[in-house]
Structure formats: C-alpha cells, structure tokens
Protein backbone atom coordinates (compact mmCIF):
# COMPACT_ATOMS: atom_id res chain seq x y z
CA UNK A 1 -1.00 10.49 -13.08
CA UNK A 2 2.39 9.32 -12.90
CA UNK A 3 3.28 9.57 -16.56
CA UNK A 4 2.46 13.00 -16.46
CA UNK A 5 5.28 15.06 -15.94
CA UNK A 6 4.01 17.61 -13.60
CA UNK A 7 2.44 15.11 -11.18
CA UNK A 8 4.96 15.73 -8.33
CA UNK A 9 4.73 19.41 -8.54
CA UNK A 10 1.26 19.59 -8.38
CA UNK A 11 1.10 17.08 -5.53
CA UNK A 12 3.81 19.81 -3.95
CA UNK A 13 1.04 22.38 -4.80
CA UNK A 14 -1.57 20.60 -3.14
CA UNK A 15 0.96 20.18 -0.16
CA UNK A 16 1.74 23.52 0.49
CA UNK A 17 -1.45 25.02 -0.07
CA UNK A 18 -3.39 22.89 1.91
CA UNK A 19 -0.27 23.25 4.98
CA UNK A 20 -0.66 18.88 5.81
CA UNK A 21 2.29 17.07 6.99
CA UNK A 22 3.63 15.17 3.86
CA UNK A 23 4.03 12.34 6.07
CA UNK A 24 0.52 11.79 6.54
CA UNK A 25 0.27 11.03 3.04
CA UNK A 26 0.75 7.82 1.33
CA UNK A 27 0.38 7.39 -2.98
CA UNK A 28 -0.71 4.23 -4.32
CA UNK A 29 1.27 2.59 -7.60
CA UNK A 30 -0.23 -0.27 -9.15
CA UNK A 31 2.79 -3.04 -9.94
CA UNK A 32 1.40 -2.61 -13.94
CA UNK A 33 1.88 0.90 -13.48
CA UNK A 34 5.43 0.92 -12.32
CA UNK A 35 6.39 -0.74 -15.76
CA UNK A 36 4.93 1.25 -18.35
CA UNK A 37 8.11 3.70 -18.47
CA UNK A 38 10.22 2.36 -16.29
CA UNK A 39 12.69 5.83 -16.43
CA UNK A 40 9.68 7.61 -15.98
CA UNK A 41 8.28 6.44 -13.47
CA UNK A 42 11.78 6.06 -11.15
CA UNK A 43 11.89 9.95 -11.44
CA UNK A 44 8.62 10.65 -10.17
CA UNK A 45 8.46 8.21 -7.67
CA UNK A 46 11.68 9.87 -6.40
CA UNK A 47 10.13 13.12 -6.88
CA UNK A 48 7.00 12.20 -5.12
CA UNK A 49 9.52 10.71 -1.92
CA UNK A 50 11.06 13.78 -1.78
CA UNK A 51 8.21 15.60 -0.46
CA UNK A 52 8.36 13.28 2.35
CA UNK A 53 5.40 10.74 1.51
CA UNK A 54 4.81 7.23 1.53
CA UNK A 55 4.64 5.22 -1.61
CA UNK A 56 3.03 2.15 -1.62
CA UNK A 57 2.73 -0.24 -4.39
CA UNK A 58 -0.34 -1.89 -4.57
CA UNK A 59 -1.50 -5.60 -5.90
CA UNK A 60 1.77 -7.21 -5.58
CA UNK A 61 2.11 -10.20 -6.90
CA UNK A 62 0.53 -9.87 -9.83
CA UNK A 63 1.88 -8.18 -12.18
CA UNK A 64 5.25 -8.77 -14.48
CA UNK A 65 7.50 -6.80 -12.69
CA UNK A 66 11.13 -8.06 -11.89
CA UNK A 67 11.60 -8.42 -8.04
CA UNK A 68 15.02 -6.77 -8.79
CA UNK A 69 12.99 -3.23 -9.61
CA UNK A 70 11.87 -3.49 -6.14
CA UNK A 71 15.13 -1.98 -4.93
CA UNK A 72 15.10 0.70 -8.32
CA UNK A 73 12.38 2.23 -6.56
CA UNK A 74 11.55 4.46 -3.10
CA UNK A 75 8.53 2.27 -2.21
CA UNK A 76 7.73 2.18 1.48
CA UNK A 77 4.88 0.03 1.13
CA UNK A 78 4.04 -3.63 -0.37
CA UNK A 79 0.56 -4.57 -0.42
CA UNK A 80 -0.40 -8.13 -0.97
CA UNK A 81 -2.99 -8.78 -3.38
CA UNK A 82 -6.20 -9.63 -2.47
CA UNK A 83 -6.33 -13.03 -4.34
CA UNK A 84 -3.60 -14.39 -2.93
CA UNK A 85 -5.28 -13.66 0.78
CA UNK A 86 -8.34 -14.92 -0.20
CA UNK A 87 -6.49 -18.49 -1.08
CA UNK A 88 -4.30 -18.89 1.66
CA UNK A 89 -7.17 -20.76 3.99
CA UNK A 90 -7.19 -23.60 1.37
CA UNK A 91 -4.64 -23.58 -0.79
CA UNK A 92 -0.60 -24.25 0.27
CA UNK A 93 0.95 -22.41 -2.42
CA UNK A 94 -1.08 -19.11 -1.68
CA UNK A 95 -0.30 -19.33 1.70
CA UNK A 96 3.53 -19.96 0.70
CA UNK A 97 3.19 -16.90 -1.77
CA UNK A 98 2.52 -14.72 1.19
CA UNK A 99 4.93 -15.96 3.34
CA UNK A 100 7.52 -15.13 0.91
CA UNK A 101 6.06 -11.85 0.67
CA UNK A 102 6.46 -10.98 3.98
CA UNK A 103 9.98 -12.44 4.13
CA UNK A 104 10.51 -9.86 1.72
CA UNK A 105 8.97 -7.37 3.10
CA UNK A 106 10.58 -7.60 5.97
CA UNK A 107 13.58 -7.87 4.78
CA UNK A 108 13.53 -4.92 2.53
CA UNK A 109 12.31 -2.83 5.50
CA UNK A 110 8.82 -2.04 4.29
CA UNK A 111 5.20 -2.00 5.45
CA UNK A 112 3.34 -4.74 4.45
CA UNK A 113 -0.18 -4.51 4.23
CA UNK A 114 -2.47 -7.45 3.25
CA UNK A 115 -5.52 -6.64 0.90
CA UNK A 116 -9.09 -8.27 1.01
CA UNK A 117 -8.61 -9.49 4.80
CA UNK A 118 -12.09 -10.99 5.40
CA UNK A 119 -11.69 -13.62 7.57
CA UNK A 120 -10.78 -14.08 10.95
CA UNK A 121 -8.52 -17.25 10.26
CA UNK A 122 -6.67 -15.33 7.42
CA UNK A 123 -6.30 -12.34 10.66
CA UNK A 124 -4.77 -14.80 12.78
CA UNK A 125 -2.69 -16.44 10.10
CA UNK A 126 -1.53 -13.06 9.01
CA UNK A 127 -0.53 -11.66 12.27
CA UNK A 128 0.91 -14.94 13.15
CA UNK A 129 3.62 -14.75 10.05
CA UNK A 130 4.09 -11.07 10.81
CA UNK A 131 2.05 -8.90 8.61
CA UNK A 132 0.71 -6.63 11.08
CA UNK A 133 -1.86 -4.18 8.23
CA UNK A 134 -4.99 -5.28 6.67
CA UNK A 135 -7.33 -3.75 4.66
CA UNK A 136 -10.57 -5.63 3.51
CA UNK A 137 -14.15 -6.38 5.36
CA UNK A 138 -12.55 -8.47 8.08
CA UNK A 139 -11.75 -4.94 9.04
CA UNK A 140 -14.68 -2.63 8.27
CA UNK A 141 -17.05 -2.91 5.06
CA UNK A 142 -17.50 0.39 2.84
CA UNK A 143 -18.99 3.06 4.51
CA UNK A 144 -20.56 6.29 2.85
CA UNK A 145 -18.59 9.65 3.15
CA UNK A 146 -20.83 11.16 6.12
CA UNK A 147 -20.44 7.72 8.06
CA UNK A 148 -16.52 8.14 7.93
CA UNK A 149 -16.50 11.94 8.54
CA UNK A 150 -18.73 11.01 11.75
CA UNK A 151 -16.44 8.30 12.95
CA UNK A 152 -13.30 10.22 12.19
CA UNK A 153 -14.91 12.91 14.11
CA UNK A 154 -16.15 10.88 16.96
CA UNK A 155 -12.89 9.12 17.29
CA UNK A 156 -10.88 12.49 17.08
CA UNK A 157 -13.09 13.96 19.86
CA UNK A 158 -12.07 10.90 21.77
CA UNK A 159 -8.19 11.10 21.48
CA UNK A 160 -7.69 15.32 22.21
C-alpha cells in the first residue's frame, strides 16, 4: 500500500467520509518496507502525517535500515520486535538491544511500544527501563471480532 501512489488520498477518502479524528489513527510500516523506495516512501509517509495520524514502524530491529533514516522519516512510533523481547529474560545482549532502543526512543521523542510481551518479568523489566506500551499475550491473547466489539462496548458504556 505504500508504493502505490494514491495510498494517502484514499486514506484521506476514508477519513473524510467516515468523519473520525485522524488522530485516532495510527499506520503500521514494516522497517523492510521503509527501504524498498526510499523517495517513495518519504513522500507518502509525509503525506500520510499530514492528515494528522500516527505512523509507527513496526519490527525494529530487524531489518537493514540505517538508524540515520530514522530522522528522514515522520515516524511517531518504534516498536520493538518481538524476538528481541522474548530474549531479554536470558540473554544480556537482547536485553542490551532494548535498552538501546528505548534510549533511542526516548531520545528521538517517540512512542515505544514493545511487541510479544508475554511475561510478567519482561512487564516489569520493560516498565522498569521506561517502555511504558506492550502488545503481546502478557496483555490479552487474540480474541474473535464479537468478543472485542463486546468489550469495547462494555468498556465504553463504562467510561460515558
């Protein structure tokens, strides 16, 4: 979707027609992703921002990207990749990995979100260097469609 050229105008379509708040939106890029044209891509990532959505580039770590094309583009999200949570109980150099991560996360001023949080050491030990998102079964396991619609429901009911 974001080699093709009219991506961001459809996502504007989809915007405007549907009336949500842009900035209840975030777009995933995969780090492989970003590289395949790197012009390309810059211009619809900055199209995409413009509309006033996240962007969020997802499995950090492991692709081939230069660190330096971090600042090229209008990310506002870094997600760690799952295998380098997963190894950060038992191995040091995982664990280093994502403290370095969120040394730069934090120090390019963008949400950092861990992937494939299972564990409630790997919680702790997250929290406690400063990554304050998770995603992964630590938090919730997959649910079906109807069993998120109820609980998104039940929880809106709760909060008007």
């Amino acid at each position: 979707q974001i080699a093709n050229p009219c991506f961001a105008k459809e996502v504007e379509e989809v915007i405007i027609s549907t009336g949500i708040d842009p900035g209840l939106l975030e777009l995933e890029v995969t780090e492989s992703a970003l590289m395949d044209d790197f012009d390309q891509t810059r211009k619809m990532l900055l199209a995409l921002s413009s509309l006033g959505l996240s962007l969020a580039l997802d499995d950090f770590g492991t692709g081939y990207s230069s660190l330096s094309y971090l600042r090229q583009f209008p990310l506002n999200v870094l997600k760690i990749d799952r295998s380098f949570v997963k190894d950060m109980d038992h191995e040091p150099q995982a664990l280093d990995i994502v403290t370095a991560i969120v040394r730069l996360a934090n120090c390019l001023n963008m949400i950092l979100v861990a992937e494939g949080l299972e564990t409630e050491l790997q919680f702790h030990s997250l929290r406690q260097l400063g990554c304050e998102y998770g995603q992964g079964y630590y938090m919730c396991k997959p649910i079906s469609d109807d069993e998120f619609t109820a609980r998104f429901l039940n929880q809106a009911s709760l909060t008007m």
